[in-house]
PDB file of N, CA and C in Angstrom:
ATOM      1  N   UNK A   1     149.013 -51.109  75.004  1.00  0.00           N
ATOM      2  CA  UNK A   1     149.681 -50.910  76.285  1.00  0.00           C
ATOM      3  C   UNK A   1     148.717 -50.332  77.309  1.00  0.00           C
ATOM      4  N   UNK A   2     148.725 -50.855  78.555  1.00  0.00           N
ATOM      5  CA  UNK A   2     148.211 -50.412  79.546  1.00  0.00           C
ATOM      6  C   UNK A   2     148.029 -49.028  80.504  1.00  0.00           C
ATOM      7  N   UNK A   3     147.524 -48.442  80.806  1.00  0.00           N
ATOM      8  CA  UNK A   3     148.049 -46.786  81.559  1.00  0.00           C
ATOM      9  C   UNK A   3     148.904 -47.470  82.686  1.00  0.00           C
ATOM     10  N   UNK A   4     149.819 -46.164  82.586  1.00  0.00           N
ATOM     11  CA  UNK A   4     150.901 -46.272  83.793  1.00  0.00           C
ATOM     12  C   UNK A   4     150.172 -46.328  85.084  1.00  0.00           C
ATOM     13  N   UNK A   5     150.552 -46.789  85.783  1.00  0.00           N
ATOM     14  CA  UNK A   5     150.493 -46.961  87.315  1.00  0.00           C
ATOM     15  C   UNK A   5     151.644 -46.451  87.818  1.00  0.00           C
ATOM     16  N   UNK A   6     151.487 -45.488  88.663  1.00  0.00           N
ATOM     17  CA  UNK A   6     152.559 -45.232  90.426  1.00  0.00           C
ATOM     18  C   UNK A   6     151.981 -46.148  91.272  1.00  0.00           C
ATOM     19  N   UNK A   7     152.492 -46.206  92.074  1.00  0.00           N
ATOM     20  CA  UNK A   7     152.671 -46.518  93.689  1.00  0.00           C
ATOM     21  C   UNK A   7     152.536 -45.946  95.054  1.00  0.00           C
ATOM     22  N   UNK A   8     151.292 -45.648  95.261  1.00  0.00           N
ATOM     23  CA  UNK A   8     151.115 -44.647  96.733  1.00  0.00           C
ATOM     24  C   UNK A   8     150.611 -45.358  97.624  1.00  0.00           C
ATOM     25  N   UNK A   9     150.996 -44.639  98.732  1.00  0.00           N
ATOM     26  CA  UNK A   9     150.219 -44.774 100.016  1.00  0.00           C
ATOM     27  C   UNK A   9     149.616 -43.208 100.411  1.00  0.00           C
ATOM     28  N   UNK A  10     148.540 -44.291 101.392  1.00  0.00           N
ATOM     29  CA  UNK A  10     147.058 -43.245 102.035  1.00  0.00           C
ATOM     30  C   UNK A  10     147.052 -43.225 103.230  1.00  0.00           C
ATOM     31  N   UNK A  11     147.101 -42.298 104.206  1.00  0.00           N
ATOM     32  CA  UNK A  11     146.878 -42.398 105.477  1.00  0.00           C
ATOM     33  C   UNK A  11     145.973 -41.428 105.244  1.00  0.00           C
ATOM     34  N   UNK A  12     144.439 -42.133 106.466  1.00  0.00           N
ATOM     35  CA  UNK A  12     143.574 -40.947 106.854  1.00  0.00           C
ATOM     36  C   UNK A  12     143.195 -41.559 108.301  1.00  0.00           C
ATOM     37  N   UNK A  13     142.467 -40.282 108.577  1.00  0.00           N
ATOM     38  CA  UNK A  13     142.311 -40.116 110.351  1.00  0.00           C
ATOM     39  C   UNK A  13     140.801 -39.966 110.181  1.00  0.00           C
ATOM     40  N   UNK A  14     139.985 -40.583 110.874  1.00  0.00           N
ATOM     41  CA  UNK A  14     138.607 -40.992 111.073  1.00  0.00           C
ATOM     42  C   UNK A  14     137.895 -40.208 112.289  1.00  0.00           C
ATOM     43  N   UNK A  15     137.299 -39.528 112.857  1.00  0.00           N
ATOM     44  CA  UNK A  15     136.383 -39.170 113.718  1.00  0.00           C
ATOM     45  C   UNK A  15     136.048 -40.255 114.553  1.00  0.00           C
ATOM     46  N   UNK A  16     136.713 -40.443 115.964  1.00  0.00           N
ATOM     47  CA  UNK A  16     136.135 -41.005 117.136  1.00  0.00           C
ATOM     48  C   UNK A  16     135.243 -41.177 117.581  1.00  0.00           C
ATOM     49  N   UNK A  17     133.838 -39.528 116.664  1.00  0.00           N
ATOM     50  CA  UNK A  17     132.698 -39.689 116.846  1.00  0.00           C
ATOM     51  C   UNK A  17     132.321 -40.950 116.159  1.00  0.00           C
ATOM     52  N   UNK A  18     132.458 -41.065 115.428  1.00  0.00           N
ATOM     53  CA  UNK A  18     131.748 -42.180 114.336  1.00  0.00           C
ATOM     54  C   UNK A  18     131.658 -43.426 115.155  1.00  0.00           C
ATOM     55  N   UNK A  19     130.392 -44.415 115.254  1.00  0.00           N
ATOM     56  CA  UNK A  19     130.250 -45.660 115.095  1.00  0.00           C
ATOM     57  C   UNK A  19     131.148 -46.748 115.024  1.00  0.00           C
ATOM     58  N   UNK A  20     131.438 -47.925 115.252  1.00  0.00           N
ATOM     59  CA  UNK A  20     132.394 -48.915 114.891  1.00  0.00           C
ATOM     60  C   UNK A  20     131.666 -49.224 112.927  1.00  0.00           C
ATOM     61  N   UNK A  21     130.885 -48.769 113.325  1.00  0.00           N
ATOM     62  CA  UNK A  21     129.632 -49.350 111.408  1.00  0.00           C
ATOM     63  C   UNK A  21     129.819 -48.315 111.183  1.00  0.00           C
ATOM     64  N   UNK A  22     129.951 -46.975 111.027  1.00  0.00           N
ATOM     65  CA  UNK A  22     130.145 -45.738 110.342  1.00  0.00           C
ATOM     66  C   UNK A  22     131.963 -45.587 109.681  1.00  0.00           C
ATOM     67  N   UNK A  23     132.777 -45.951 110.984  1.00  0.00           N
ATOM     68  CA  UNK A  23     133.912 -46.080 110.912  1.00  0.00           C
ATOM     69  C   UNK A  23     134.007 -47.022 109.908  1.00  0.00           C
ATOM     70  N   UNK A  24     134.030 -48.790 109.955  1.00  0.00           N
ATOM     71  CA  UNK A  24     134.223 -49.580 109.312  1.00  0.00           C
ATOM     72  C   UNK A  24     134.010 -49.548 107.648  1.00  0.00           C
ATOM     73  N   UNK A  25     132.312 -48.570 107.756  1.00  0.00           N
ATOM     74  CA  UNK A  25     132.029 -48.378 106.253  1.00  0.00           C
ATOM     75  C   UNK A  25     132.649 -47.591 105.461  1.00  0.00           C
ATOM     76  N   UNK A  26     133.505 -46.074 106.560  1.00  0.00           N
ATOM     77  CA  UNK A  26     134.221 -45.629 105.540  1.00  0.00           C
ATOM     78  C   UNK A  26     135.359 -46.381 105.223  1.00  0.00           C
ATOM     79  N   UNK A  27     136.065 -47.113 105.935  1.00  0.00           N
ATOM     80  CA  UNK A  27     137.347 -47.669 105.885  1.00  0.00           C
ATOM     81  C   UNK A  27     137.018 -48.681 103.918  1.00  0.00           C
ATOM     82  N   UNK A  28     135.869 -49.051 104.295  1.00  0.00           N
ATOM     83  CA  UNK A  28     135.556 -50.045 103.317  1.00  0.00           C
ATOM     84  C   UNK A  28     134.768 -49.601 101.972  1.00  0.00           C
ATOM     85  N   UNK A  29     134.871 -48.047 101.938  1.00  0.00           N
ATOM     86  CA  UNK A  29     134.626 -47.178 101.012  1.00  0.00           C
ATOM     87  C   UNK A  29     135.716 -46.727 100.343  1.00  0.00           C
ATOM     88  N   UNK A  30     136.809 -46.368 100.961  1.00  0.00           N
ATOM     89  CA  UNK A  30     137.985 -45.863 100.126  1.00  0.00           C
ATOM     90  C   UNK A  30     138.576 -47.080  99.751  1.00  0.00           C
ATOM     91  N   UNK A  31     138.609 -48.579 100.194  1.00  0.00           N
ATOM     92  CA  UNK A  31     139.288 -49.465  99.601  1.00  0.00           C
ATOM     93  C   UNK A  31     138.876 -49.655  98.365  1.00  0.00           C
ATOM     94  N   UNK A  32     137.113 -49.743  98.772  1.00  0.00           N
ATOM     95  CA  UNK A  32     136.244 -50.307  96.820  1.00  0.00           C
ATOM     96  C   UNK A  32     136.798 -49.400  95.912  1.00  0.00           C
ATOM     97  N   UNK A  33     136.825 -47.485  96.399  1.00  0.00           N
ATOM     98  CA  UNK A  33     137.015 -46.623  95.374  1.00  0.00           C
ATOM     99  C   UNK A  33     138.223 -47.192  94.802  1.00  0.00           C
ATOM    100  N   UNK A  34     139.637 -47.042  95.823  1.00  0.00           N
ATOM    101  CA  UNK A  34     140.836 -47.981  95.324  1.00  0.00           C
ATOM    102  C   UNK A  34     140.706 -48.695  94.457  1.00  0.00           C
ATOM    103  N   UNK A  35     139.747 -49.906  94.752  1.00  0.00           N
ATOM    104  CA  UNK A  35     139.985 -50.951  93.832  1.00  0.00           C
ATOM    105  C   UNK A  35     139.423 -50.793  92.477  1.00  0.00           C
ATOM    106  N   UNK A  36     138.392 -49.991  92.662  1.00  0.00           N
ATOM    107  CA  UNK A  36     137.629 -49.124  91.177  1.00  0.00           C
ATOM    108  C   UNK A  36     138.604 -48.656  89.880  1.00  0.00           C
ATOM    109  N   UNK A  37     139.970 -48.672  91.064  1.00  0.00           N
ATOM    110  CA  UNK A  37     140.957 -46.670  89.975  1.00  0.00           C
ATOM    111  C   UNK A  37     142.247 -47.528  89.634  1.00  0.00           C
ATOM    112  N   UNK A  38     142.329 -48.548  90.746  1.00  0.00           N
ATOM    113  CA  UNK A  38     143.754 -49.207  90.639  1.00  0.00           C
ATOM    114  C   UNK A  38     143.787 -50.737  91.210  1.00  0.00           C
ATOM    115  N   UNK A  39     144.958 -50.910  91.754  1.00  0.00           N
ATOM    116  CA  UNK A  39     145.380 -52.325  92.634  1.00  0.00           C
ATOM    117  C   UNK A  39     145.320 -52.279  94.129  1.00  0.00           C
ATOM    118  N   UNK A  40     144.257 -52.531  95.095  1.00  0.00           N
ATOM    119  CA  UNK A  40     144.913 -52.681  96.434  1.00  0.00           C
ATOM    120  C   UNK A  40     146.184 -53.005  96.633  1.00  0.00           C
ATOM    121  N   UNK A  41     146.669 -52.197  97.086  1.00  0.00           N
ATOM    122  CA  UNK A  41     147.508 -53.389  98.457  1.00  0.00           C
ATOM    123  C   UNK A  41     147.553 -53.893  99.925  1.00  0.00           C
ATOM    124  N   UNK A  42     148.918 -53.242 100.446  1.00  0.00           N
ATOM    125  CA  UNK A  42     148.604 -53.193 101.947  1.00  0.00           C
ATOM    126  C   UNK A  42     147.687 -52.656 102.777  1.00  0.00           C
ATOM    127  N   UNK A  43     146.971 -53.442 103.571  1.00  0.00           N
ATOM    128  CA  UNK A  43     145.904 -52.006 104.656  1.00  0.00           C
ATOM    129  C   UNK A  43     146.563 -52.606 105.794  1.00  0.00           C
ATOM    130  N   UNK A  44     146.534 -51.247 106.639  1.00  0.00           N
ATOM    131  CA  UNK A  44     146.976 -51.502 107.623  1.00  0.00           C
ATOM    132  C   UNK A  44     146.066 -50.296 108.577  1.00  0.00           C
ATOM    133  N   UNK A  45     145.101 -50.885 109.646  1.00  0.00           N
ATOM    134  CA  UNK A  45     144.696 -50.243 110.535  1.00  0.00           C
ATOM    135  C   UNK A  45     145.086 -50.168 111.956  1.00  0.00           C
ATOM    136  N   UNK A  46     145.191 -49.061 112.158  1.00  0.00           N
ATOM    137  CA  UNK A  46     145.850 -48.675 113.268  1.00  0.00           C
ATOM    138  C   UNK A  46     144.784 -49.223 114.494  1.00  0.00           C
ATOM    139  N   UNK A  47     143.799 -48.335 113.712  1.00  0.00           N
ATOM    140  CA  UNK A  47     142.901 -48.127 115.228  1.00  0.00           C
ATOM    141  C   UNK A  47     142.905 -46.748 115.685  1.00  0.00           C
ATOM    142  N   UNK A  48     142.615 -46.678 116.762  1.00  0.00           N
ATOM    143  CA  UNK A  48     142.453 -45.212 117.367  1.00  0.00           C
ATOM    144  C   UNK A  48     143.777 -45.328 118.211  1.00  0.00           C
ATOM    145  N   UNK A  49     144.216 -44.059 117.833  1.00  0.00           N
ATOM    146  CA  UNK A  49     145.477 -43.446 118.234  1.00  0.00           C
ATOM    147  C   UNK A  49     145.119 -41.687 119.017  1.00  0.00           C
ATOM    148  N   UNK A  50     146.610 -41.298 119.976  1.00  0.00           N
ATOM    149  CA  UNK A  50     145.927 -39.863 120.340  1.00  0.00           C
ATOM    150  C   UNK A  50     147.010 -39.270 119.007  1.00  0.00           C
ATOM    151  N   UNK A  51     145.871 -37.828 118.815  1.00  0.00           N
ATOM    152  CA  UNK A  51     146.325 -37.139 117.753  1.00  0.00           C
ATOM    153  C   UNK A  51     147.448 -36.009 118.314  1.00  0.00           C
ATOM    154  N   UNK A  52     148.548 -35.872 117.494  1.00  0.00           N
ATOM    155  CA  UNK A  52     149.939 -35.092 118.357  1.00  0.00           C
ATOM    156  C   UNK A  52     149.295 -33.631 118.435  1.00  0.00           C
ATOM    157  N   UNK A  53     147.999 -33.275 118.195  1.00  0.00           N
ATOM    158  CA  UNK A  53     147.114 -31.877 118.368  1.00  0.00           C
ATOM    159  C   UNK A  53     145.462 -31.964 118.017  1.00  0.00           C
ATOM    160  N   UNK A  54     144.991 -31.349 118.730  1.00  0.00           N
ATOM    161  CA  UNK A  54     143.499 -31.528 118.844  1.00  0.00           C
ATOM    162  C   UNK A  54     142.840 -31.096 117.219  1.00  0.00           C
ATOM    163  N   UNK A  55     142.023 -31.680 116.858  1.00  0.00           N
ATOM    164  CA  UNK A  55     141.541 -31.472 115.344  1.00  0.00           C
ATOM    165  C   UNK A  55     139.946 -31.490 115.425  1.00  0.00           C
ATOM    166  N   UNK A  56     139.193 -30.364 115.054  1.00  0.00           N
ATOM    167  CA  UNK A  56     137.665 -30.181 115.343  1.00  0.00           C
ATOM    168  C   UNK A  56     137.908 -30.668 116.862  1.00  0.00           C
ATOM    169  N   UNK A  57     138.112 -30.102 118.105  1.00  0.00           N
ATOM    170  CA  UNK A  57     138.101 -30.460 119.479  1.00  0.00           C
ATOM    171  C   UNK A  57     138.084 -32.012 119.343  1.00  0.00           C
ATOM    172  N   UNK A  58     138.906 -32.605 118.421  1.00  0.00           N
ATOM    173  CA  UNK A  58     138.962 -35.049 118.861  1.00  0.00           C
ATOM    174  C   UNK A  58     140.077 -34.288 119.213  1.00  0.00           C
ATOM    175  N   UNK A  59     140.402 -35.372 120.300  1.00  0.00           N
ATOM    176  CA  UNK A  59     141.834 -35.661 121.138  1.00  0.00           C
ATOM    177  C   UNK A  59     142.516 -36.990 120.296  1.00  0.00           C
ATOM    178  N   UNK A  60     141.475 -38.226 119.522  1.00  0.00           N
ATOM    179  CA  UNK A  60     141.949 -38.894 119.327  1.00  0.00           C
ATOM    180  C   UNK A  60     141.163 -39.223 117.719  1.00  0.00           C
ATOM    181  N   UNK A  61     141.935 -40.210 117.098  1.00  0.00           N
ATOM    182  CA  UNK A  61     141.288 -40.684 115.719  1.00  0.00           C
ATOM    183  C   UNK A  61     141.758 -41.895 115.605  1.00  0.00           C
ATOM    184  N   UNK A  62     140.630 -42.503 114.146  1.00  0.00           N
ATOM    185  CA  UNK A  62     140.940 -43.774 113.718  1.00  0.00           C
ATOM    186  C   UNK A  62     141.698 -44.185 112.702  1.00  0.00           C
ATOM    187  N   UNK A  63     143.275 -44.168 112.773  1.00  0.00           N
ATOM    188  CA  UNK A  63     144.163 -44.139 111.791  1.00  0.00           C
ATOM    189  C   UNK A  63     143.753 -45.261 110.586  1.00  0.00           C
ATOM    190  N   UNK A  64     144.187 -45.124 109.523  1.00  0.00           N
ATOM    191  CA  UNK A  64     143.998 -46.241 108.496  1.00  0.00           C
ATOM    192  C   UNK A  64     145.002 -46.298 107.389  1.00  0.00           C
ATOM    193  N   UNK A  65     146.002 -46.810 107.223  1.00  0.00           N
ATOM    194  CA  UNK A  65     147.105 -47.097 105.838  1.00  0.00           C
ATOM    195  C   UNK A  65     146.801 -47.886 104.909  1.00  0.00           C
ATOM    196  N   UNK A  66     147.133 -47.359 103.498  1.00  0.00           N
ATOM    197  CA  UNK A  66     146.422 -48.051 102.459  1.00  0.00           C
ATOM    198  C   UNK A  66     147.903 -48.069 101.628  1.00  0.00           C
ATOM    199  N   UNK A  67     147.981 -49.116 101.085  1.00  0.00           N
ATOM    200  CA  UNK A  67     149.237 -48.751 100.212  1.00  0.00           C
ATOM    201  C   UNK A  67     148.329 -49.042  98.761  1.00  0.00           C
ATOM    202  N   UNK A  68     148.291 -48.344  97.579  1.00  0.00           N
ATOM    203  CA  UNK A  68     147.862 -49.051  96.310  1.00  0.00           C
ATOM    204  C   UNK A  68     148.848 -48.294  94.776  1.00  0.00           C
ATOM    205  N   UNK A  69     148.553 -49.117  93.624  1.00  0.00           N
ATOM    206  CA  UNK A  69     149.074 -48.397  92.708  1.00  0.00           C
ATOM    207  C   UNK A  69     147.859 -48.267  91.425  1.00  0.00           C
ATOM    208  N   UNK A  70     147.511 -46.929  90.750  1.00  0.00           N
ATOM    209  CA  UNK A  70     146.815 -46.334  90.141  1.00  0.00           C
ATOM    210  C   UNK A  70     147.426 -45.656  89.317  1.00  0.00           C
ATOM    211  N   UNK A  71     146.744 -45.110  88.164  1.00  0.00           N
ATOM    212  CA  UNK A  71     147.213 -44.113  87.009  1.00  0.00           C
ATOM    213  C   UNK A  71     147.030 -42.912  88.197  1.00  0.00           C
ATOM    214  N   UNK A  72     148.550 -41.726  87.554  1.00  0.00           N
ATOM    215  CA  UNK A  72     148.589 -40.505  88.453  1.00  0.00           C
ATOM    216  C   UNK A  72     147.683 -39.887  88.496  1.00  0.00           C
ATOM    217  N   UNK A  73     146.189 -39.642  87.866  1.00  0.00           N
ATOM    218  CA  UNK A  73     145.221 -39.171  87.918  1.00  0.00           C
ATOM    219  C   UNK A  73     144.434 -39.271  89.159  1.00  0.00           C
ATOM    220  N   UNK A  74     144.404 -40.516  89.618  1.00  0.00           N
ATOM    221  CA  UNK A  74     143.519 -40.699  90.801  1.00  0.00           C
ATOM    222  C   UNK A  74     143.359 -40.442  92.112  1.00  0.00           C
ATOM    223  N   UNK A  75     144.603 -39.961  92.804  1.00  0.00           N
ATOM    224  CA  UNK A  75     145.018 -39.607  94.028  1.00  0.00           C
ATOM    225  C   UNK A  75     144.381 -38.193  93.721  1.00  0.00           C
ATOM    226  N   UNK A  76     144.447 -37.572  92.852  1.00  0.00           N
ATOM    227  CA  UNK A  76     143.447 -36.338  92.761  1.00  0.00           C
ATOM    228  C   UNK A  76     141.855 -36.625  93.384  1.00  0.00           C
ATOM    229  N   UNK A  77     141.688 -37.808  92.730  1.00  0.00           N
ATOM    230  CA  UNK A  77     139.979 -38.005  92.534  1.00  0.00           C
ATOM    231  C   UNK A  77     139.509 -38.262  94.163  1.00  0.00           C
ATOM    232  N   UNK A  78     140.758 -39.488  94.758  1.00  0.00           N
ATOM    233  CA  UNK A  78     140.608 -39.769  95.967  1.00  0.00           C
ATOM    234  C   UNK A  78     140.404 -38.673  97.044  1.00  0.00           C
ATOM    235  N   UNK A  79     141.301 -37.901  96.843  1.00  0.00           N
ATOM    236  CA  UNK A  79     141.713 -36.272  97.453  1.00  0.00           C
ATOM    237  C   UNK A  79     140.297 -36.019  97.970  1.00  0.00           C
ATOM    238  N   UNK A  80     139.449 -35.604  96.951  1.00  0.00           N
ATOM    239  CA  UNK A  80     138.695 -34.887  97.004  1.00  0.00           C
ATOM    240  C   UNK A  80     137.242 -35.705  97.715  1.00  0.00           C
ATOM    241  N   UNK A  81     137.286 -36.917  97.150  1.00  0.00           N
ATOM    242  CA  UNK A  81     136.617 -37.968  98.134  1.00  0.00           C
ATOM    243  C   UNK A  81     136.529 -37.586  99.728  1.00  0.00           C
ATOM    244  N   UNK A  82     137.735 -37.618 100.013  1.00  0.00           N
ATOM    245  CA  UNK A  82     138.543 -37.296 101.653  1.00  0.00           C
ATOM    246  C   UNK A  82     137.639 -36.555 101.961  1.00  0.00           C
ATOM    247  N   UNK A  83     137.454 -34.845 101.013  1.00  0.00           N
ATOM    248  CA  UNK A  83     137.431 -33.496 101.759  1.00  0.00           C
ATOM    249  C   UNK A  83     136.011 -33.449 101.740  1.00  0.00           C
ATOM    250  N   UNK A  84     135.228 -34.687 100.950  1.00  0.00           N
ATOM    251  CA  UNK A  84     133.544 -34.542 101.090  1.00  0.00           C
ATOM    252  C   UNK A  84     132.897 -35.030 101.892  1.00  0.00           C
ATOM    253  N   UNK A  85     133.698 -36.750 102.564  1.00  0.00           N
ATOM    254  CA  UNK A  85     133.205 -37.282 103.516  1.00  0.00           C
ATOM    255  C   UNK A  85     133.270 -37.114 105.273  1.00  0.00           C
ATOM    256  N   UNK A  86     131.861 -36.836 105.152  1.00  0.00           N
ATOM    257  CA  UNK A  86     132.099 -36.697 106.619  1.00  0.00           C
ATOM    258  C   UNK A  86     132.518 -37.767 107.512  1.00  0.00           C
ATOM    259  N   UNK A  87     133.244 -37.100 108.483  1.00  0.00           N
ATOM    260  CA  UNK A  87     134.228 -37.831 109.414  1.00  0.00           C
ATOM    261  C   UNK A  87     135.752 -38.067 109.366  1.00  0.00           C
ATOM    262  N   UNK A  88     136.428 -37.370 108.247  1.00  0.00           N
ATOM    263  CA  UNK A  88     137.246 -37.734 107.641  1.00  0.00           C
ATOM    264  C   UNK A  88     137.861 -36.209 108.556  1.00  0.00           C
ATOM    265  N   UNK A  89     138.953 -36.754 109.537  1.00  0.00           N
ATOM    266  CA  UNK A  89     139.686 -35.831 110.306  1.00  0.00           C
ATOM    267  C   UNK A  89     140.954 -34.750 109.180  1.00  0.00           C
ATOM    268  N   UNK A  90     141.667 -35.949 108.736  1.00  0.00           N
ATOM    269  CA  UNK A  90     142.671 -35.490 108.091  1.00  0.00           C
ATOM    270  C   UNK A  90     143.223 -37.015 106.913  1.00  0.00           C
ATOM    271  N   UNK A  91     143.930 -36.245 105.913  1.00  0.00           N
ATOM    272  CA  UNK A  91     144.104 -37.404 104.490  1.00  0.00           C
ATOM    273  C   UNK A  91     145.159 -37.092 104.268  1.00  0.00           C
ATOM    274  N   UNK A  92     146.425 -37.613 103.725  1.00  0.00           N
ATOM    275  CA  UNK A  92     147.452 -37.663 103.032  1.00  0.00           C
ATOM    276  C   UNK A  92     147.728 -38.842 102.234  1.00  0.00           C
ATOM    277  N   UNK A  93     147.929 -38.379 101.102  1.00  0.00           N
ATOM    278  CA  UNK A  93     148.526 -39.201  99.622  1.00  0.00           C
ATOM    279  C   UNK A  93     149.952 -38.909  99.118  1.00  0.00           C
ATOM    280  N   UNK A  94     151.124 -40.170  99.606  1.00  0.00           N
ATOM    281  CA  UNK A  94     151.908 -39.759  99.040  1.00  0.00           C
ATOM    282  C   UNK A  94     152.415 -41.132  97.398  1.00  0.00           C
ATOM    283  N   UNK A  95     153.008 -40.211  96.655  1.00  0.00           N
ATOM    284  CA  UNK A  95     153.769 -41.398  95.614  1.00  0.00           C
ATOM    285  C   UNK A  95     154.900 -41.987  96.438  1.00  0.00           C
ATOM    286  N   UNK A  96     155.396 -43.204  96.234  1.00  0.00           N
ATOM    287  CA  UNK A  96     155.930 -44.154  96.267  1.00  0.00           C
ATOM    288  C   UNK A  96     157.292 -43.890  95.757  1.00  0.00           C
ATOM    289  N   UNK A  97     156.685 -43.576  94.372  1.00  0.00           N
ATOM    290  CA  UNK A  97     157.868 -43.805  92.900  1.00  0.00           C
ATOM    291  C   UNK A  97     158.791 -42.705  93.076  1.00  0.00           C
ATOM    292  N   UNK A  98     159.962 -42.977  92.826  1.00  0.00           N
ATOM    293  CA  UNK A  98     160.689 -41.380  92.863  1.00  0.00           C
ATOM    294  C   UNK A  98     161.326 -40.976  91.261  1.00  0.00           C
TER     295      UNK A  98
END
């Protein structure tokens, strides 16, 4: 038998400072890790949006939605991904599954 999989989604907020190629590469860094731990799914990029409060003085960020499903272990691993890479405004991981 296979390890369990949940069902989460990822929203993170990107630094305005960043590049359209700095931006893009992280976007295309957390998908590979994704696809490393679990199943893509949905992405859905926002783009730059204004933030409802200023974060490191950005007024604005580069939203990004990820929907995927992974063993519950990994949204840990991802977590911490988030809090190392620079540019990475703000991260949330929620489960799906109830």
């Amino acid at each position: 038998m296979g390890k369990v999989k949940s069902r989460y989604e990822t929203v993170f907020i990107l630094s305005p400072a960043l590049s359209e190629e700095a931006t893009a590469a992280a976007v295309e860094k957390f998908k590979a890790l994704i696809e490393q731990n679990g199943t893509l799914g949905e992405i859905d990029e926002w783009g730059k949006r204004r933030l409802a409060y200023e974060i490191d003085d950005q007024a604005e960020g580069y939203y990004t939605l990820i929907s995927f499903e992974s063993p519950p272990d990994f949204p840990a691993e991802l977590d911490r991904v988030y809090r190392i890479t620079d540019g990475v405004l703000r991260s949330l991981i929620i489960c799906k599954d109830e």
